[in-house]
Protein backbone atom coordinates (compact mmCIF):
# COMPACT_ATOMS: atom_id res chain seq x y z
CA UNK A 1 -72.71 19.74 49.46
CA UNK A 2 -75.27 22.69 50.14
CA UNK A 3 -74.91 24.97 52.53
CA UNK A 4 -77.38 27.54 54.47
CA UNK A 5 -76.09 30.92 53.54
CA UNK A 6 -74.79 33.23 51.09
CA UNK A 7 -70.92 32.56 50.48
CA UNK A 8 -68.03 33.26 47.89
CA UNK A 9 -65.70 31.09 45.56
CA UNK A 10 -62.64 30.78 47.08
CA UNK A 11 -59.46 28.47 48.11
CA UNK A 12 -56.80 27.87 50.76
CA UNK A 13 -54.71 25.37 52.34
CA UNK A 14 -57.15 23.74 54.76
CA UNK A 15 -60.45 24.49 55.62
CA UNK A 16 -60.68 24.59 58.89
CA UNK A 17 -62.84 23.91 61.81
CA UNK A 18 -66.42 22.91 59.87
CA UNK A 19 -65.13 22.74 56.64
CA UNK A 20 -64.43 19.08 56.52
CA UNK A 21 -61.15 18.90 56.05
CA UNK A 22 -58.19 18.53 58.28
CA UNK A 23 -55.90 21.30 58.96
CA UNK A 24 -52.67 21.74 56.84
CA UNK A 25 -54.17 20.11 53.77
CA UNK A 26 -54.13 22.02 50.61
CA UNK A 27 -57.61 22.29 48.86
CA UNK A 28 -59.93 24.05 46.88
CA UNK A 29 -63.70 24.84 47.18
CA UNK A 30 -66.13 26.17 44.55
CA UNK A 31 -69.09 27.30 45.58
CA UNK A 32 -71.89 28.05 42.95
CA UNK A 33 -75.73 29.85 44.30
CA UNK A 34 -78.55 28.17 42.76
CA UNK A 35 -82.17 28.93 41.36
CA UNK A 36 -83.67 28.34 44.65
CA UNK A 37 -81.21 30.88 46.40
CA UNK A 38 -79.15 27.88 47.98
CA UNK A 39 -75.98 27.56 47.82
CA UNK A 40 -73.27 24.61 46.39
CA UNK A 41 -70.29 23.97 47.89
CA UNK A 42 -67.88 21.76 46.07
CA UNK A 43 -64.27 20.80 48.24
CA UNK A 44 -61.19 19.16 46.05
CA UNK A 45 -58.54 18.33 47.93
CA UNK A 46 -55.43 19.00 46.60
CA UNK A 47 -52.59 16.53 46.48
CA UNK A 48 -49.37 16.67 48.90
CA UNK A 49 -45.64 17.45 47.08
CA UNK A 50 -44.02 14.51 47.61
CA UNK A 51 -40.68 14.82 48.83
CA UNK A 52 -38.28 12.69 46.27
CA UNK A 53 -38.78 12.60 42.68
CA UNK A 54 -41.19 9.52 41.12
CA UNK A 55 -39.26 6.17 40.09
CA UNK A 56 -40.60 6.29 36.80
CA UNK A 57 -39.40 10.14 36.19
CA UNK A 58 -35.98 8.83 37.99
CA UNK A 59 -35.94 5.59 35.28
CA UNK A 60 -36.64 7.95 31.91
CA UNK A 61 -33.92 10.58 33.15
CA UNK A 62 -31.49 7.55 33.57
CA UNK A 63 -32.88 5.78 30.12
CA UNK A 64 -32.42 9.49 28.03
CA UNK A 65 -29.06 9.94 29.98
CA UNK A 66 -27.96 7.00 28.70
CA UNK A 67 -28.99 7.21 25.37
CA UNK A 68 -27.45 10.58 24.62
CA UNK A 69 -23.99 8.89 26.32
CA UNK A 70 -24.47 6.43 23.74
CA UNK A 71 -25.61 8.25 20.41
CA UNK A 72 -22.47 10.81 21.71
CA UNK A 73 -19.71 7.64 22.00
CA UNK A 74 -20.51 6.62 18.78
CA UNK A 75 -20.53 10.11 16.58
CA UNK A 76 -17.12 10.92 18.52
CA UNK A 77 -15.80 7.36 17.02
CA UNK A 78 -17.41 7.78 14.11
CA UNK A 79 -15.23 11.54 13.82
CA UNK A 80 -12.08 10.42 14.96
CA UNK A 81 -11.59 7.03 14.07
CA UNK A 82 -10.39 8.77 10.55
CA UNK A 83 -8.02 10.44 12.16
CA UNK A 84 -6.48 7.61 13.58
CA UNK A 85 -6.59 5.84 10.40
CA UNK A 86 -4.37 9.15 9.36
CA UNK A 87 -2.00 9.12 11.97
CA UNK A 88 -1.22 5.51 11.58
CA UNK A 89 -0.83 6.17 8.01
CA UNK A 90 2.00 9.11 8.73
CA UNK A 91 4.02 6.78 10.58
CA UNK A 92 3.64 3.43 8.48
CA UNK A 93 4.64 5.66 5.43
CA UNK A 94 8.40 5.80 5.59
CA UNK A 95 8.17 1.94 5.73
CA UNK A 96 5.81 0.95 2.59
CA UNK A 97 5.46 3.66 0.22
CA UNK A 98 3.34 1.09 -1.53
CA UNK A 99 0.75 0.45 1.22
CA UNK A 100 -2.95 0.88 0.21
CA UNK A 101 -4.18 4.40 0.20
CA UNK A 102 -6.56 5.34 2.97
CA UNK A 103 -10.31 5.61 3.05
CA UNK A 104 -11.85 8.48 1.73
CA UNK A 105 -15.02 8.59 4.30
CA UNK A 106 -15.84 10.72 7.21
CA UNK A 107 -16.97 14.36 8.11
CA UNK A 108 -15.87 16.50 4.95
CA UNK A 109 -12.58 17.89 6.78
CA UNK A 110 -11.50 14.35 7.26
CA UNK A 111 -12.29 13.13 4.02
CA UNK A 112 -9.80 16.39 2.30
CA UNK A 113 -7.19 15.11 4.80
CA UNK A 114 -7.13 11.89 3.67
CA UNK A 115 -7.18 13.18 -0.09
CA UNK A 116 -4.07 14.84 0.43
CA UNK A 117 -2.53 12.40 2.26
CA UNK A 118 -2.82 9.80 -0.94
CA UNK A 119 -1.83 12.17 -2.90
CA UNK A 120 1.10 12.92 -1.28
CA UNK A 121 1.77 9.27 -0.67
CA UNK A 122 1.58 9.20 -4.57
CA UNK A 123 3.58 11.59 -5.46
CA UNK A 124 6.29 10.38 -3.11
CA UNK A 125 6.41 6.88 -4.75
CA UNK A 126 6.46 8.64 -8.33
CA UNK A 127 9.50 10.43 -6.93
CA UNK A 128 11.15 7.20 -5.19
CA UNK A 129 10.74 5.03 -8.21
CA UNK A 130 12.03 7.87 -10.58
CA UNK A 131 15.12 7.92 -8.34
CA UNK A 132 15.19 4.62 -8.52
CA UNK A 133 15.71 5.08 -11.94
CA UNK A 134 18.09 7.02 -12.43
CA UNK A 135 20.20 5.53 -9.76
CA UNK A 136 19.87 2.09 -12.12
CA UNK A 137 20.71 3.98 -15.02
CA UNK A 138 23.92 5.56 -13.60
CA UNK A 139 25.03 2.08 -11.55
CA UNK A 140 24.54 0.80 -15.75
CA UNK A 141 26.78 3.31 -17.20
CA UNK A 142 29.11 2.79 -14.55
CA UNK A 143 29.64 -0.14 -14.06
CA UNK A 144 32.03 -1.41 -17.03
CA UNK A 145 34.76 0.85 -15.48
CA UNK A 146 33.47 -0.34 -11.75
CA UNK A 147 34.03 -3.60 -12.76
CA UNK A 148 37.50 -3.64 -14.51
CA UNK A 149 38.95 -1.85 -11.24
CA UNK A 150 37.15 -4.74 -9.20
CA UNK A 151 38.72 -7.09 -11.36
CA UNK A 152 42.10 -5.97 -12.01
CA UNK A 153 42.42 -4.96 -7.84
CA UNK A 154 40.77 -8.32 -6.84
CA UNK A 155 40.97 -10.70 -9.16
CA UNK A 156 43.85 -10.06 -11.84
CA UNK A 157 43.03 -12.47 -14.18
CA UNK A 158 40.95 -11.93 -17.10
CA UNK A 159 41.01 -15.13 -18.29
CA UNK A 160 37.47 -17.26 -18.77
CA UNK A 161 39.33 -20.06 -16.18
CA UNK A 162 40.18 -17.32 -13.97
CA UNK A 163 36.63 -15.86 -13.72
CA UNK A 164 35.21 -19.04 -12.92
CA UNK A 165 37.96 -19.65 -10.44
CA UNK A 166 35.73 -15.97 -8.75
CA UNK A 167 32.74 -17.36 -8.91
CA UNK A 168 34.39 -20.64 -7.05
CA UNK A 169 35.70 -18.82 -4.77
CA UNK A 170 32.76 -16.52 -4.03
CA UNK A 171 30.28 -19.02 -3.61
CA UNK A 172 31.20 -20.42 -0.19
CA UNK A 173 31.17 -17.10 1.19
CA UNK A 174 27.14 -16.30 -0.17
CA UNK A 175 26.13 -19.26 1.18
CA UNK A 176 27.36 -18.37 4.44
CA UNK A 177 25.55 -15.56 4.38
CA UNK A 178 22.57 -17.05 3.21
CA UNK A 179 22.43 -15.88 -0.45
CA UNK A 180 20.35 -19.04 -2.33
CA UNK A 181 19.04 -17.65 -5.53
CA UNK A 182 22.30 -16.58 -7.86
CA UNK A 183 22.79 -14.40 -11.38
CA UNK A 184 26.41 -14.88 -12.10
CA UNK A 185 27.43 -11.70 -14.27
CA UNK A 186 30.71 -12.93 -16.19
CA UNK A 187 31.61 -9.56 -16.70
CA UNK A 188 31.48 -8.86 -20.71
CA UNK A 189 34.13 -5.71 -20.32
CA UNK A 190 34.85 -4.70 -23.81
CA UNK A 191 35.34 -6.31 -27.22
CA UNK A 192 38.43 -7.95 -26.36
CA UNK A 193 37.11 -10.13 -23.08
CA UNK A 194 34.16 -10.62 -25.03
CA UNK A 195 34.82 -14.26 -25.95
CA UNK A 196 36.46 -14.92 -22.70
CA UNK A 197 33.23 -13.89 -21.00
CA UNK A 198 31.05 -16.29 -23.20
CA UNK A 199 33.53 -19.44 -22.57
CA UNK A 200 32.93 -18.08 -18.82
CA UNK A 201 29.20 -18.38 -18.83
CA UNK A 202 29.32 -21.55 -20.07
CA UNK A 203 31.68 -23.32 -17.98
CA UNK A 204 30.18 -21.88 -14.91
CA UNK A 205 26.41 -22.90 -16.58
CA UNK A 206 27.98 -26.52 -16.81
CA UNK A 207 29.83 -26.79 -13.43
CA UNK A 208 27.54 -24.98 -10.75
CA UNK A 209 24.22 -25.04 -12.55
CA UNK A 210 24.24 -21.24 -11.81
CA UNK A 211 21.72 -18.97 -14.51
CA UNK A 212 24.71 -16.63 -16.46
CA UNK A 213 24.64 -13.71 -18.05
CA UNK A 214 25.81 -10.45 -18.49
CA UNK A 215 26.28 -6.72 -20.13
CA UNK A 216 26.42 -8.06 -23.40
CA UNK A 217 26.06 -4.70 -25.27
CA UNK A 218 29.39 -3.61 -23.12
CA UNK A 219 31.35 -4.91 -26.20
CA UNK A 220 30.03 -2.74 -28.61
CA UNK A 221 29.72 0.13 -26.06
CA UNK A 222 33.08 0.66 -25.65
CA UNK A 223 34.15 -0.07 -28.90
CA UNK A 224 35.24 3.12 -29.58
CA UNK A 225 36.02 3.23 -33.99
CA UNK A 226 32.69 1.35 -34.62
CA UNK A 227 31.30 3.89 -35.99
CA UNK A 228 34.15 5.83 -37.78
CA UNK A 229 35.49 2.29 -39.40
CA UNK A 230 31.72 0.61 -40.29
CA UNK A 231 29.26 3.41 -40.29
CA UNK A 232 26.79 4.28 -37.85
CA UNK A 233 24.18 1.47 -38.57
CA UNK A 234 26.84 -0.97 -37.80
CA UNK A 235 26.63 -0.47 -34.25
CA UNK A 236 22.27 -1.79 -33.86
CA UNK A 237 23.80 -4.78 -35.85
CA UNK A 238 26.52 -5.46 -33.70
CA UNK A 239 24.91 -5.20 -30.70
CA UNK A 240 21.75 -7.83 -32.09
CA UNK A 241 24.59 -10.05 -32.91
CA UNK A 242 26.46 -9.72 -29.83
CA UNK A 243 23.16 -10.10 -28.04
CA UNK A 244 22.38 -13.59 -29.96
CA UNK A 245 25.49 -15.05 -29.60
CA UNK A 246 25.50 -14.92 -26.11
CA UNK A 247 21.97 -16.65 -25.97
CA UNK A 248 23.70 -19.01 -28.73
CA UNK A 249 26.22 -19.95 -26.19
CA UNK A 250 23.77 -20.35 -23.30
CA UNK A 251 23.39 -17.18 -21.67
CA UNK A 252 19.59 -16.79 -19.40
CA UNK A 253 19.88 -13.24 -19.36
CA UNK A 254 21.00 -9.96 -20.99
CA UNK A 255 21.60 -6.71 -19.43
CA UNK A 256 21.70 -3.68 -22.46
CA UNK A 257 20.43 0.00 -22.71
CA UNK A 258 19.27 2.17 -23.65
CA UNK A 259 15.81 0.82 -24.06
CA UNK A 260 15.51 1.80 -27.66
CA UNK A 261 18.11 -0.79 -28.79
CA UNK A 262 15.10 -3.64 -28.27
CA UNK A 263 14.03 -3.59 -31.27
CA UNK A 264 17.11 -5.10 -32.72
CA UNK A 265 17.60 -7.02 -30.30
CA UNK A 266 14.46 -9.13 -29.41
CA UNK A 267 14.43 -10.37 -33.16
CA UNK A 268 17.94 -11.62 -33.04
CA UNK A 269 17.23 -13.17 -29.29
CA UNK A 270 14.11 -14.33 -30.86
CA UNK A 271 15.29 -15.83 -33.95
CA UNK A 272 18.09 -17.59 -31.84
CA UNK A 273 15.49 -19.01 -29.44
CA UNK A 274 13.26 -20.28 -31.90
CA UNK A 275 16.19 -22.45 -33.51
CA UNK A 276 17.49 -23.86 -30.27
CA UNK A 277 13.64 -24.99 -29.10
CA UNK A 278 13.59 -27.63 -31.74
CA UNK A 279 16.64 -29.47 -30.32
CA UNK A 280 14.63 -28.60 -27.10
CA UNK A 281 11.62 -30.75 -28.35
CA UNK A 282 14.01 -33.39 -29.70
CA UNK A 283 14.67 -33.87 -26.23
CA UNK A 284 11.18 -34.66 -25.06
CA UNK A 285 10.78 -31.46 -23.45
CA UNK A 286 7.97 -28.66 -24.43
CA UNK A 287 8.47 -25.33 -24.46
CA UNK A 288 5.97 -22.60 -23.08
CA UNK A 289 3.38 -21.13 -24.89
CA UNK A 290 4.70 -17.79 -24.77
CA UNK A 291 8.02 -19.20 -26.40
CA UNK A 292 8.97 -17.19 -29.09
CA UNK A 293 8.81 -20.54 -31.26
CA UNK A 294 5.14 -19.71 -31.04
CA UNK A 295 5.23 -15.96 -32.07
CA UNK A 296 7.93 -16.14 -34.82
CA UNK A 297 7.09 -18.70 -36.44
């Protein structure tokens, strides 16, 4: 818009009386002389502040809120949900020392935790099972003289009839308390009960069905002048033979130590095996595949 005489750049809220706007509005006007000496005036009215915040500005606040809510939930899951795993672990262990080790995932701190924690899970099963051990070993050695006392206090009769008359009497009372699945141990205490033991495990093989067995190796154990009357190879022969006879007579299991002695004594169980499967066959039945008949022979 031109106007008639000289005037200045300039700005304010309103314009006043003349100026074409309304009072109270906030503007700006430019005003620019030209060639001819006439002057330009150019008014821009200036938008009003509005008094609450835009919907859309309110709707990308709540949208970025919610997002970082979001993003945050799942890293603080994603951090602690180890450490649950751990604590659950700590208080399962005393129950299954054998339970499967935990996860190795997570922030770095997490993941050394857990390390630890498996290995000390580890270590105390290494520990339990060698106790384990040992406690077997000294419940073995002891239990020859464990067993005469039971016998001689309980029982007092060493007889084969009288310990099948135990086992007779014994049975009622596991099935009361809900023992199904049986080893009978005949109790092979020394040399002398030896034989009695044997007629023992057969007799209670033939009457109750029951699998029998026992410390076989007991006999030559505590035989004390093996050695000074035969020599000291005689005892690995005595105990293979003891060992065979047994199966010979019937027995399903053996119970001998130490360890080492195996190698006299799966031959002899072997050899014994082997000779009984061919009556086994004459019978119609078949033995295994992993019957010694098939490794022996």
């Amino acid at each position: 818009m031109r106007g008639g005489g000289p005037g200045t750049m300039g700005g304010g809220a309103g314009f006043g009386p003349g100026g074409g706007r309304g009072p109270g509005l906030a503007g700006l006007r430019t005003e620019v002389q030209l060639r001819d000496g006439s002057w330009a005036r150019f008014d821009t009215e200036l938008p009003e502040a509005p008094q609450t915040l835009p919907w859309r500005l309110v709707l990308t606040l709540a949208v970025l809120l919610a997002s970082v809510l979001a993003l945050s939930f799942v890293a603080v899951r994603w951090v602690v949900r180890p450490l649950q795993q751990l604590t659950e672990a700590a208080q399962a262990l005393g129950e299954d020392l054998n339970r499967p080790p935990l996860p190795e995932d997570g922030p770095r701190e997490v993941r050394q935790a857990a390390q630890a924690f498996n290995t000390m899970q580890q270590r105390l099963a290494a520990f339990i099972d060698e106790r384990t051990r040992l406690l077997t070993a000294l419940s073995h050695d002891l239990k020859t003289p464990l067993t005469r006392m039971r016998l001689r206090a309980d029982l007092l009769d060493f007889t084969a009839a009288g310990r099948v008359e135990s086992v007779r009497q014994l049975l009622p009372r596991l099935e009361q308390a809900g023992i199904r699945k049986l080893l009978v141990d005949t109790c092979f205490l020394d040399l002398a009960t030896y034989g009695q033991a044997c007629q023992a495990l057969w007799e209670i093989k033939d009457e109750f069905g029951l699998p029998a067995g026992g410390g076989v190796h007991n006999a030559v154990a505590t035989w004390k002048g093996l050695k000074k009357k035969l020599g000291g190879e005689a005892k690995d022969a005595c105990v293979a033979a003891a060992c065979a006879s047994a199966v010979a007579i019937g027995g399903d299991f053996l119970l001998y130590g130490p360890v080492e002695d195996a190698k006299y004594i799966f031959p002899a169980v072997a050899m014994i095996d082997t000779g009984h499967s061919q009556v086994a066959i004459e019978r119609g039945l078949k033995p295994d595949p992993n019957h010694p008949r098939y490794r022996v022979g």
